[in-house]
C-alpha atoms as a PDB file:
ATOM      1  CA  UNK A   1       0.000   0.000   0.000  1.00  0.00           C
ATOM      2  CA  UNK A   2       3.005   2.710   0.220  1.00  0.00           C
ATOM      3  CA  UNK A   3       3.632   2.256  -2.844  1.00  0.00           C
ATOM      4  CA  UNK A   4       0.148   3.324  -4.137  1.00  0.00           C
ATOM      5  CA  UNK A   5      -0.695   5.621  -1.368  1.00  0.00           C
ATOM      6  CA  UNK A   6       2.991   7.493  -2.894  1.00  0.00           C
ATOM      7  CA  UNK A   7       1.603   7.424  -6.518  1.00  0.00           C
ATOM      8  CA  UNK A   8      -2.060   6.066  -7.113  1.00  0.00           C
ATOM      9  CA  UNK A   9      -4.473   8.895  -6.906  1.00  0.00           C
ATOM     10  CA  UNK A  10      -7.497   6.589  -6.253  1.00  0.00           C
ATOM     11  CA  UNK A  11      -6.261   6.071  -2.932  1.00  0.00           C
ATOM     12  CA  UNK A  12      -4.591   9.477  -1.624  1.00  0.00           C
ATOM     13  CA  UNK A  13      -8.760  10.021  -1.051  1.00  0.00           C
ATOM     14  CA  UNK A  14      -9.122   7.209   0.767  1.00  0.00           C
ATOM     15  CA  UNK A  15      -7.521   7.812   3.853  1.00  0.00           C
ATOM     16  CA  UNK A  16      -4.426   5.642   3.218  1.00  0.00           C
ATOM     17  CA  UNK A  17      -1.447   7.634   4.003  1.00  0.00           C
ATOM     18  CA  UNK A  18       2.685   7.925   3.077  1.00  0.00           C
ATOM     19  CA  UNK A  19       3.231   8.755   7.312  1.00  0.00           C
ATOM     20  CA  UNK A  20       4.720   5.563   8.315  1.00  0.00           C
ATOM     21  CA  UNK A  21       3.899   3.567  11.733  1.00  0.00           C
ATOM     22  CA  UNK A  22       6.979   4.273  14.069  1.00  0.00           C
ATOM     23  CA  UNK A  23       7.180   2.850  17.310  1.00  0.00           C
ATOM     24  CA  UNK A  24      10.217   2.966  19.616  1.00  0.00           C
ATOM     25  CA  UNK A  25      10.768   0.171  21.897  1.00  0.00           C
ATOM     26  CA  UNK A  26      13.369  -0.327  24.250  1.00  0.00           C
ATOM     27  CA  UNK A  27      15.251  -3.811  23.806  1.00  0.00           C
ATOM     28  CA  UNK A  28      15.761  -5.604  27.184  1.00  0.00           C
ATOM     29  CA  UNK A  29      18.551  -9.055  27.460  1.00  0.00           C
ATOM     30  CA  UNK A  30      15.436 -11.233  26.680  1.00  0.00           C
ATOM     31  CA  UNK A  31      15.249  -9.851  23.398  1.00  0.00           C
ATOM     32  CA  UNK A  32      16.955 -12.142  21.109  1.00  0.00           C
ATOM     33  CA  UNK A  33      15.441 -11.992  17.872  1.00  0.00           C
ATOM     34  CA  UNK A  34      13.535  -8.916  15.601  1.00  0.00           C
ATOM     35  CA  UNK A  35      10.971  -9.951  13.023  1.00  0.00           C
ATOM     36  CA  UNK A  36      10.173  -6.915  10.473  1.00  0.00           C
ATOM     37  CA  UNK A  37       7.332  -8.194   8.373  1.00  0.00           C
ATOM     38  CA  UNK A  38       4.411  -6.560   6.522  1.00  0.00           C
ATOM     39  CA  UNK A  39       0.939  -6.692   6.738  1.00  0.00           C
ATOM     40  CA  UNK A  40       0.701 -10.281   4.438  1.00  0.00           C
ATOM     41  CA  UNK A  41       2.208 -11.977   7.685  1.00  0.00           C
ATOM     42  CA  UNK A  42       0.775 -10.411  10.461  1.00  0.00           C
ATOM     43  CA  UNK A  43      -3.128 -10.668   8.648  1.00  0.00           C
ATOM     44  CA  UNK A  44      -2.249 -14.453   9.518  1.00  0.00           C
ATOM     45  CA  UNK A  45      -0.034 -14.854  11.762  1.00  0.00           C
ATOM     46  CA  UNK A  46      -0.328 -13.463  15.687  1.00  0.00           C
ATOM     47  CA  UNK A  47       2.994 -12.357  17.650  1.00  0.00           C
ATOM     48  CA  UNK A  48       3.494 -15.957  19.430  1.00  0.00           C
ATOM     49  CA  UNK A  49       3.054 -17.869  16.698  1.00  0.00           C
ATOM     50  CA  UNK A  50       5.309 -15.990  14.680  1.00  0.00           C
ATOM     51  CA  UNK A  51       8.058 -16.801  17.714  1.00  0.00           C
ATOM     52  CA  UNK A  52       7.339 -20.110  18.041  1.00  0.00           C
ATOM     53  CA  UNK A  53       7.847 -20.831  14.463  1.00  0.00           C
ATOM     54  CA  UNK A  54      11.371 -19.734  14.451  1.00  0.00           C
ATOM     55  CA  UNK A  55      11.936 -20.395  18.208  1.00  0.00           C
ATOM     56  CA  UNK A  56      14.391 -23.634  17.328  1.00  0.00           C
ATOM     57  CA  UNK A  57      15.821 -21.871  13.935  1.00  0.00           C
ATOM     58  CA  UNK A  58      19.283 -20.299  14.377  1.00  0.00           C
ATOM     59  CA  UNK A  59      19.723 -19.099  10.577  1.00  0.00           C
ATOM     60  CA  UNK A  60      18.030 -15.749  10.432  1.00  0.00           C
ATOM     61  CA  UNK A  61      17.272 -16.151   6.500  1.00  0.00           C
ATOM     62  CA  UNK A  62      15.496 -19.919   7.087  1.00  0.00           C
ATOM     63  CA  UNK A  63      13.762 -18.226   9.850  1.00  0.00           C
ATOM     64  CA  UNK A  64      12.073 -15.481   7.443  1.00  0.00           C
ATOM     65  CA  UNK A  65      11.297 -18.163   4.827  1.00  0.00           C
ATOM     66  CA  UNK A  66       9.661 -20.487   7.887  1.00  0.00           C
ATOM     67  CA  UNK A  67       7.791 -17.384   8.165  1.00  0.00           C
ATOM     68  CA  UNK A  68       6.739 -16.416   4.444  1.00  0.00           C
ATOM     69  CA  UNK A  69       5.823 -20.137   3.698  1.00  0.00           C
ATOM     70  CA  UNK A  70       3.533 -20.429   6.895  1.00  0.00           C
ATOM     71  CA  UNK A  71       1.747 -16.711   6.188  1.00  0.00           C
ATOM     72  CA  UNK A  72       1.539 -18.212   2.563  1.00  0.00           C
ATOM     73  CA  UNK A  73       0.335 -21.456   3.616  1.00  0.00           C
ATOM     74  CA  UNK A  74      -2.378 -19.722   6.120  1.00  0.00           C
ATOM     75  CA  UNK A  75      -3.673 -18.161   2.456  1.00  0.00           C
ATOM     76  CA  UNK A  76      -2.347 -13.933   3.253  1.00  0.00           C
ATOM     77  CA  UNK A  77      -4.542 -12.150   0.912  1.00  0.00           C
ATOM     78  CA  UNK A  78      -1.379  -9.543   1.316  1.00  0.00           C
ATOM     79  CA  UNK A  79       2.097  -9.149   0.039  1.00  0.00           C
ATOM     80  CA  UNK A  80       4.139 -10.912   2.411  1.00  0.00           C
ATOM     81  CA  UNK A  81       7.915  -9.977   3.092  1.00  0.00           C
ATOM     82  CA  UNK A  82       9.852 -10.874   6.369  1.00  0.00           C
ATOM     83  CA  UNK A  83      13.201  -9.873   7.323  1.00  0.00           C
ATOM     84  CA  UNK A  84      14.452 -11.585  10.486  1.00  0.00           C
ATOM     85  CA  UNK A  85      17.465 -10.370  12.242  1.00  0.00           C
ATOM     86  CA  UNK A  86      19.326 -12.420  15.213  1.00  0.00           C
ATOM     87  CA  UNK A  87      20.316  -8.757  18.492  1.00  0.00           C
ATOM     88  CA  UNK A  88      23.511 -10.230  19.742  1.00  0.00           C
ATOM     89  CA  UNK A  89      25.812  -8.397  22.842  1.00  0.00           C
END
């Protein structure tokens, strides 16, 4: 949707906006893993599940495709793109 809500005139009417979503969150020891994903995986998928999937995955790229296959599997009606990144000390 950023895409069209940047160029598609049809929707700059419709309430879908170029602002992004920003939310700051302070990272804690527990905190082992961040999952950046779009709307096509989180439609489907709930916070939990989405950690449980990768839970016993070290390799940060299998992880995101664990990910995109089970949001594809669960039938996302939405582009779905997953970037999964391992916070190390």
């Amino acid at each position: 949707m950023v895409t069209r809500s940047l160029g598609d005139r049809f929707f700059s009417s419709s309430g879908v906006t170029a602002e992004p979503e920003i939310k700051e969150i302070e990272l804690n020891p527990e905190n082992s893993r961040l999952v950046i994903a779009c709307d096509g995986v989180w439609d489907v998928l709930g916070d939990q599940e989405v950690l449980d999937l990768i839970e016993d995955e070290p390799d940060d790229t299998k992880a995101a495709e664990a990910i995109k296959l089970k949001a594809f599997q669960s039938e996302s009606p939405d582009n779905i793109s997953v970037i999964v990144v391992t916070l190390g000390s």
